[in-house]
Protein backbone atom coordinates (compact mmCIF):
# COMPACT_ATOMS: atom_id res chain seq x y z
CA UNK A 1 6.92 40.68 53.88
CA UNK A 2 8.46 44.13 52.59
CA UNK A 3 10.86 46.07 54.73
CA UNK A 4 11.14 49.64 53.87
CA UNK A 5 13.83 52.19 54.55
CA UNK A 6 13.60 55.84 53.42
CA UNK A 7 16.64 58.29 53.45
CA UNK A 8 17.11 61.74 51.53
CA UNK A 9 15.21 63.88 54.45
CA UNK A 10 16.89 67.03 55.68
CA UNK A 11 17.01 70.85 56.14
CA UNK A 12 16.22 72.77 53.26
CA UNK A 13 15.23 76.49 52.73
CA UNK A 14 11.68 77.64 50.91
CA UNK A 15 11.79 76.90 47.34
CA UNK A 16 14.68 74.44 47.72
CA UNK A 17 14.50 70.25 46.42
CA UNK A 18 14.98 67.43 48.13
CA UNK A 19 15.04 63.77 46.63
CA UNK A 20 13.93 61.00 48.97
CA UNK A 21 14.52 57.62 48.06
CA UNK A 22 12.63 54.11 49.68
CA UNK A 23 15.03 51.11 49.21
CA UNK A 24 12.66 47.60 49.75
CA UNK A 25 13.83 44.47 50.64
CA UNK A 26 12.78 41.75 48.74
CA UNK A 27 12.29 39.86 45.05
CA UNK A 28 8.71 41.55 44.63
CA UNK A 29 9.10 44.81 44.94
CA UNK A 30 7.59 45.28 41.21
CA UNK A 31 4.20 43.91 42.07
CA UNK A 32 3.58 46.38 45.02
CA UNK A 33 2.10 49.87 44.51
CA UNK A 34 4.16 52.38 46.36
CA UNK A 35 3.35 55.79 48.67
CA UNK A 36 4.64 58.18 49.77
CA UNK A 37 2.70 59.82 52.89
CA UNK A 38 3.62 63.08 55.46
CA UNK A 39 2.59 63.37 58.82
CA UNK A 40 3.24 67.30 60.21
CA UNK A 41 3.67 67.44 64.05
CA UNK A 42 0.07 67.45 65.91
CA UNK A 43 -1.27 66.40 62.01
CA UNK A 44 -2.68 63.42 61.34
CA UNK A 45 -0.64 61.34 58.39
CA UNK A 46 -1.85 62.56 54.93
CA UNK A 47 -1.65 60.85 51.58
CA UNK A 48 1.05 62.67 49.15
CA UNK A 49 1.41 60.83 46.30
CA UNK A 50 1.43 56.98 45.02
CA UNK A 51 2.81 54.96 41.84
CA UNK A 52 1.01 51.37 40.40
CA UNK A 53 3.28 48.44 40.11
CA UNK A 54 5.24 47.15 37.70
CA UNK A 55 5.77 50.08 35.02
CA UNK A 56 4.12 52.51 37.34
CA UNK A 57 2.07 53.58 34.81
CA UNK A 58 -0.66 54.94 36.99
CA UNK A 59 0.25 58.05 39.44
CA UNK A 60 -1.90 60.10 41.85
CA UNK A 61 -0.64 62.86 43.80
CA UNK A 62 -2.44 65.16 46.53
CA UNK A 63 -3.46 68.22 45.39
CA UNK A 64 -1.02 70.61 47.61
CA UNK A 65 2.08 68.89 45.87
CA UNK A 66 0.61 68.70 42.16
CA UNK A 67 2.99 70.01 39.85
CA UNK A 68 5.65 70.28 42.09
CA UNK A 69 6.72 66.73 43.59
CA UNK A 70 7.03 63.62 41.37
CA UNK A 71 7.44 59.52 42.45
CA UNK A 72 8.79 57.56 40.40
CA UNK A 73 10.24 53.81 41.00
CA UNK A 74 13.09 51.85 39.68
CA UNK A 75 12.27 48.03 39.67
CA UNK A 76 15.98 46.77 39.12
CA UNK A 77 17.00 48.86 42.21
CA UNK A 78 13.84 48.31 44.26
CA UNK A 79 13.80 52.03 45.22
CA UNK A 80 10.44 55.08 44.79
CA UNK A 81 11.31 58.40 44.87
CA UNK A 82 10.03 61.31 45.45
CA UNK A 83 11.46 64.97 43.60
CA UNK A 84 10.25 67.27 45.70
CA UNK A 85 10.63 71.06 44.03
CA UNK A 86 9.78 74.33 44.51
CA UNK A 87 9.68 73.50 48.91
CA UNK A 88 7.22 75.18 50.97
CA UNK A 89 7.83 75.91 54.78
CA UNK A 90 4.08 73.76 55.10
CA UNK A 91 5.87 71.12 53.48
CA UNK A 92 7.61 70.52 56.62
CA UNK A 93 6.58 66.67 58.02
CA UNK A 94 8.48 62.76 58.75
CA UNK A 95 7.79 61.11 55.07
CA UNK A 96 6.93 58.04 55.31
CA UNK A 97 6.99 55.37 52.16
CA UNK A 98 4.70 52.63 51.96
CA UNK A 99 3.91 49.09 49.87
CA UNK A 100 0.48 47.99 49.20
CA UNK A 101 -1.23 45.56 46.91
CA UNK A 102 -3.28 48.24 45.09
CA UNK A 103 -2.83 51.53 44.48
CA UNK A 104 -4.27 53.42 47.70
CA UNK A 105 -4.64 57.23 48.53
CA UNK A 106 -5.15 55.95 51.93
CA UNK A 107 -2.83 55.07 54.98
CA UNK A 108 -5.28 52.62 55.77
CA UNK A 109 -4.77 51.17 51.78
CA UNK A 110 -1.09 50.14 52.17
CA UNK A 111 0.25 47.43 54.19
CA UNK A 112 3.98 47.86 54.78
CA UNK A 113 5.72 51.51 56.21
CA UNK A 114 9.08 52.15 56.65
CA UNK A 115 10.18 54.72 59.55
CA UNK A 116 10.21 57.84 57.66
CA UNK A 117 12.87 60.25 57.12
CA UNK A 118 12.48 64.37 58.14
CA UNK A 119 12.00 67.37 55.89
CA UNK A 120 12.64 70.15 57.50
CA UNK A 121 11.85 73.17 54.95
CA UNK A 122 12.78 76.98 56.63
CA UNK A 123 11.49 79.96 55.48
């Protein structure tokens, strides 16, 4: 079991950065892959970017964020991230992480979610 708890949303104007952070609870957290995913109100929830485990060697990220957001995990703090740059008002969503065994561009690849945290980007 992997409990997941995001933080680092907030209000930000266009072109603005935001770093959210996923803290997980337990000794594994280095053999999960890890999400991040955005669901915009009256939007279904939509893949955004995800990191293999252990080194995170392996990334894949939508192609509306490409070039401008970045995950990245640290294994001795059991924490993803996600740099988001260059904010766009369509950017606007709850972000939620995720933990699966394999690296997934799918909500239906992951098995653990935290709550999500808001990004609220203004024009």
């Amino acid at each position: 079991q992997v409990q997941l708890v995001e933080s680092g949303g907030g209000l930000v104007q266009a072109g603005g950065s935001l770093r959210l952070s996923c803290a997980a609870s337990g000794r594994t957290f280095s053999t999960y892959a890890m999400g991040w995913f955005r669901q915009a109100p009256g939007k279904e929830r939509e893949f955004v970017a995800t990191i293999s485990s252990w080194s995170g060697g392996i990334t894949y990220y939508a192609e509306s964020v490409k070039g401008r957001f970045t995950i990245s995990r640290d294994n001795a703090k059991n924490t993803v991230y996600l740099q988001m740059n260059s904010l766009k008002p369509e950017d606007t969503a709850v972000y939620y992480c995720a933990a699966g065994l394999v690296v997934a561009r799918t909500a239906g690849g992951m098995d653990y979610w935290g709550k999500g945290t808001l990004v609220t980007v203004s024009s």
